[in-house]
C-alpha atoms as a PDB file:
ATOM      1  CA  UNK A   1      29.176  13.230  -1.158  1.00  0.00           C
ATOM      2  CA  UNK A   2      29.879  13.171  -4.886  1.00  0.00           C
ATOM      3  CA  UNK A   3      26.484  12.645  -6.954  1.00  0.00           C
ATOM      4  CA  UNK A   4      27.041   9.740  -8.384  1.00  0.00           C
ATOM      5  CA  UNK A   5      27.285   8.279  -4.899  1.00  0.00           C
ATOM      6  CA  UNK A   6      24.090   9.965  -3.433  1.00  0.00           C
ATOM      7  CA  UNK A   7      22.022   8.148  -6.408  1.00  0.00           C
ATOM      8  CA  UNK A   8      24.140   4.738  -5.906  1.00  0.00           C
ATOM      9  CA  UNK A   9      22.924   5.205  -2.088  1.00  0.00           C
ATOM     10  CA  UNK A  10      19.016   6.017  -3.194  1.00  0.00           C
ATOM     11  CA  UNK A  11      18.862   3.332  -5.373  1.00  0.00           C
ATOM     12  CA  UNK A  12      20.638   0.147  -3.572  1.00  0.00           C
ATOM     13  CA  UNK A  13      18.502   1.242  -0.467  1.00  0.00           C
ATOM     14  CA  UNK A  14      15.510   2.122  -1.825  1.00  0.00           C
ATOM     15  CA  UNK A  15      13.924  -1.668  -1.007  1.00  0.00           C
ATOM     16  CA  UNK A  16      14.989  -5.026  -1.387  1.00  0.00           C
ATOM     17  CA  UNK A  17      14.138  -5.316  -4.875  1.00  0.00           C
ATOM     18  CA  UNK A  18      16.401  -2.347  -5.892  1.00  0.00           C
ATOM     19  CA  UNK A  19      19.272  -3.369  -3.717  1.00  0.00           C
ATOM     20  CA  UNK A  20      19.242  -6.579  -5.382  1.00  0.00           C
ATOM     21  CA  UNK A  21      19.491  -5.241  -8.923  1.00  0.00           C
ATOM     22  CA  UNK A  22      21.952  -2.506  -7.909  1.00  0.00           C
ATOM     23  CA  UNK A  23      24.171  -5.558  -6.645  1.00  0.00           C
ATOM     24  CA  UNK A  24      23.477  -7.574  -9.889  1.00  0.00           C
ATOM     25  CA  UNK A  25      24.652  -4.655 -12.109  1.00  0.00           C
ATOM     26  CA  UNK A  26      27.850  -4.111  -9.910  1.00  0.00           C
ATOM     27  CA  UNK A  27      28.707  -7.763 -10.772  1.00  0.00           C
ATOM     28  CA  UNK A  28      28.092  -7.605 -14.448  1.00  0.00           C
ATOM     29  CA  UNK A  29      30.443  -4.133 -14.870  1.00  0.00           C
ATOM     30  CA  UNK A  30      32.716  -4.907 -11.721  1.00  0.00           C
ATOM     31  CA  UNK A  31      35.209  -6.842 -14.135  1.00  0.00           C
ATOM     32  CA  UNK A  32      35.366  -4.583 -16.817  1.00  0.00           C
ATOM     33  CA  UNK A  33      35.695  -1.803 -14.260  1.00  0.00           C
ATOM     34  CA  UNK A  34      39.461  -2.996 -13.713  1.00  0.00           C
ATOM     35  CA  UNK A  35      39.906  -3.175 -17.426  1.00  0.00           C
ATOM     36  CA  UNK A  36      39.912   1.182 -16.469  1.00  0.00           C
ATOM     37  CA  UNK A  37      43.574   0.601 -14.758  1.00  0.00           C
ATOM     38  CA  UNK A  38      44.798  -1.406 -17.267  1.00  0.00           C
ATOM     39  CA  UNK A  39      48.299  -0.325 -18.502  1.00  0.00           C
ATOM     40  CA  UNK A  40      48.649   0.309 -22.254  1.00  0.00           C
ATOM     41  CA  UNK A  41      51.852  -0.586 -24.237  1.00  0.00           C
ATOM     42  CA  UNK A  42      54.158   2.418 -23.439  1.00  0.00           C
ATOM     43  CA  UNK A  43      52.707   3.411 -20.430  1.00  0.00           C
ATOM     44  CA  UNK A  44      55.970   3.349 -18.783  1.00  0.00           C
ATOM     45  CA  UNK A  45      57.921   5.273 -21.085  1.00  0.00           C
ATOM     46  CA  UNK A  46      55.242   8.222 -20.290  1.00  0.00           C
ATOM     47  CA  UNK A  47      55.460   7.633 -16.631  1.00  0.00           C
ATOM     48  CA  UNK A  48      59.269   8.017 -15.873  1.00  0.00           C
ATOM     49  CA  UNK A  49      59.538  11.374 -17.380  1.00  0.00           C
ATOM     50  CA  UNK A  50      56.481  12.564 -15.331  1.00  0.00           C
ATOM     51  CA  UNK A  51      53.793  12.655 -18.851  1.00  0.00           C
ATOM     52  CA  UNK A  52      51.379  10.278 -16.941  1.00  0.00           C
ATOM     53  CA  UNK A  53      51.284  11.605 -13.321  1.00  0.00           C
ATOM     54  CA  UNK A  54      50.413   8.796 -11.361  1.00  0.00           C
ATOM     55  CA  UNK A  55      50.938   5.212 -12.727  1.00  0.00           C
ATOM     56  CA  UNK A  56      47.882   2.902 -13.208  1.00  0.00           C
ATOM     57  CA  UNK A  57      48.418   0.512 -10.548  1.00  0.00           C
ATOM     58  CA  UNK A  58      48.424   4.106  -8.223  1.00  0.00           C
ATOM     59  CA  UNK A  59      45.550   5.041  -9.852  1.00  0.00           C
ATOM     60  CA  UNK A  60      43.811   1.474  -9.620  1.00  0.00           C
ATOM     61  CA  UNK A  61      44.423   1.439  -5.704  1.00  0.00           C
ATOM     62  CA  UNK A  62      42.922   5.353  -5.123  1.00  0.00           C
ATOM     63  CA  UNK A  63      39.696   4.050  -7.225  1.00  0.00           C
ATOM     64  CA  UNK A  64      39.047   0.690  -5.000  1.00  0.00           C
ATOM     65  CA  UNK A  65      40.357   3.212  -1.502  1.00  0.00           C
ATOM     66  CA  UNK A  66      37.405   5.691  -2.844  1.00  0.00           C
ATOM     67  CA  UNK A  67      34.696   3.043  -3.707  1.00  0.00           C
ATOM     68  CA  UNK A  68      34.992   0.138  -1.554  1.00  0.00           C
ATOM     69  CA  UNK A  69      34.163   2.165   1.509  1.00  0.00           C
ATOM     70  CA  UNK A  70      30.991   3.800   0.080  1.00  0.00           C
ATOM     71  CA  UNK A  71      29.801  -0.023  -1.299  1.00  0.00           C
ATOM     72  CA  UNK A  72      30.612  -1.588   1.949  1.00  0.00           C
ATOM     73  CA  UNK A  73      28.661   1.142   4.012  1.00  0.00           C
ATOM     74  CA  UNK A  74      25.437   0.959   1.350  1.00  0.00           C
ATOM     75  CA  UNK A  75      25.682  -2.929   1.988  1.00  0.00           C
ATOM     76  CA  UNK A  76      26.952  -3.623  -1.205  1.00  0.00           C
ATOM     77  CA  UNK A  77      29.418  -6.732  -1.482  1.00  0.00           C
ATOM     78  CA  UNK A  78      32.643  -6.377  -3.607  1.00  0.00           C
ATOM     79  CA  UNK A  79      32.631  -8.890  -6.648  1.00  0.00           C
ATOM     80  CA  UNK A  80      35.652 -11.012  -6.724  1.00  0.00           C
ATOM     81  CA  UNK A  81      37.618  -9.964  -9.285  1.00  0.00           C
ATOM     82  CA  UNK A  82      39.369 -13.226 -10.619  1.00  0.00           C
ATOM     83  CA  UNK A  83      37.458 -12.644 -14.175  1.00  0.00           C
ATOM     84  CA  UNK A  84      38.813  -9.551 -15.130  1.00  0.00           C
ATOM     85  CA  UNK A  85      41.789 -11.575 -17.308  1.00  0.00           C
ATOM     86  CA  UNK A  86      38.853 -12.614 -19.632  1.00  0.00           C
ATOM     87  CA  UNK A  87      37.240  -9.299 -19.815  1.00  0.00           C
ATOM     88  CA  UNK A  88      38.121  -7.910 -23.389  1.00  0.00           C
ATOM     89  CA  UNK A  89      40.424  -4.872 -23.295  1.00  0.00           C
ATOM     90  CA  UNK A  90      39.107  -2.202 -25.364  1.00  0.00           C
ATOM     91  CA  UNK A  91      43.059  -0.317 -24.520  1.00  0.00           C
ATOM     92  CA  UNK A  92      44.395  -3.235 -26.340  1.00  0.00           C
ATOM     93  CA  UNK A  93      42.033  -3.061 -29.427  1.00  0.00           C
ATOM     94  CA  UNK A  94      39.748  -6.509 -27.999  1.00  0.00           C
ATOM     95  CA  UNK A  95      36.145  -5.645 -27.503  1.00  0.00           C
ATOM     96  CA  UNK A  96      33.005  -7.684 -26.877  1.00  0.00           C
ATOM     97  CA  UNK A  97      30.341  -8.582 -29.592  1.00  0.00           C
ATOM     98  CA  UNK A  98      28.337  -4.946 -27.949  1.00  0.00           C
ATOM     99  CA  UNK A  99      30.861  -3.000 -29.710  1.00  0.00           C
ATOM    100  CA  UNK A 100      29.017  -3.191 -33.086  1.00  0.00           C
ATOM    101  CA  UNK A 101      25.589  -2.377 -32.196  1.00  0.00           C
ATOM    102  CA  UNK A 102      26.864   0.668 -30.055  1.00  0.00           C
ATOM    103  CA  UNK A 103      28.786   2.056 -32.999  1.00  0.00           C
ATOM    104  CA  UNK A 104      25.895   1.331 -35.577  1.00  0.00           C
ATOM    105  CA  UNK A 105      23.808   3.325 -33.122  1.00  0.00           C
ATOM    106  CA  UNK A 106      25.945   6.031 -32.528  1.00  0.00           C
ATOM    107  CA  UNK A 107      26.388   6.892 -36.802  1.00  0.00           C
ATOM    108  CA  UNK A 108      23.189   5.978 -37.852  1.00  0.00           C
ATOM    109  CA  UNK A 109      22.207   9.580 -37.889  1.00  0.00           C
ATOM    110  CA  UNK A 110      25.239  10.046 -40.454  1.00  0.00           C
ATOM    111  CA  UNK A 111      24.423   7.316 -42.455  1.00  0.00           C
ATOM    112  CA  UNK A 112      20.599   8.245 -42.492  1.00  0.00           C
ATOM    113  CA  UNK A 113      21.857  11.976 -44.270  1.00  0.00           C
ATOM    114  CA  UNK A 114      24.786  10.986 -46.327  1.00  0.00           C
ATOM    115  CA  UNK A 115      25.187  14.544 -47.969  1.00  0.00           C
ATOM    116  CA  UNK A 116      24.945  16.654 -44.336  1.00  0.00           C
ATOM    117  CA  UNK A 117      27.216  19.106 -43.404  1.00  0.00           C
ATOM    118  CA  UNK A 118      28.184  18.484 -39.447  1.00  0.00           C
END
């Protein structure tokens, strides 16, 4: 059991409280989770020569044969995923409004000492 899994199984069966919020967060990421597997312009031309080694539909299927089990057995239940068209793809250069608020966070160390050396 992988570790991400033991703390997925502690927390969604922890009580009914936790369960419930463990399910609510799998529906709010489950969409963007396909957006993972999405193919990228190109992606082909890297896959017939053998650069990519497994295509991302391949890749896409091993995920959902590796996860669904361990949700179905915590008593998780599998969002549908007819959204995921209208989930922005990142790959593709289309992100949601978090995007700025992440990326002021991440250099406002930088900004806060223009003249430091990293």
């Amino acid at each position: 059991m992988i570790y991400g899994e033991q703390w997925l199984r502690r927390l969604a069966q922890a009580a009914d409280e936790s369960h419930r919020r463990v399910q609510a967060a799998l529906d709010a990421v489950w969409p963007e989770a396909a957006v993972l597997f999405a193919p990228t312009d190109g992606q082909d031309m890297l896959e017939e020569p053998g650069v990519l080694g497994t295509a991302a539909l391949v890749q896409a299927q091993r995920w959902r044969d590796a996860v669904l089990p361990v949700l179905a057995d915590i008593g998780l239940r599998t969002p549908a995923e007819s959204g995921k068209d209208q989930v922005p793809n990142g790959r593709r250069g289309k992100h949601t409004e978090h995007l700025a608020a992440l990326l002021d966070e991440m250099t406002s160390v930088r900004r806060s000492e223009p003249g430091a050396r990293w």
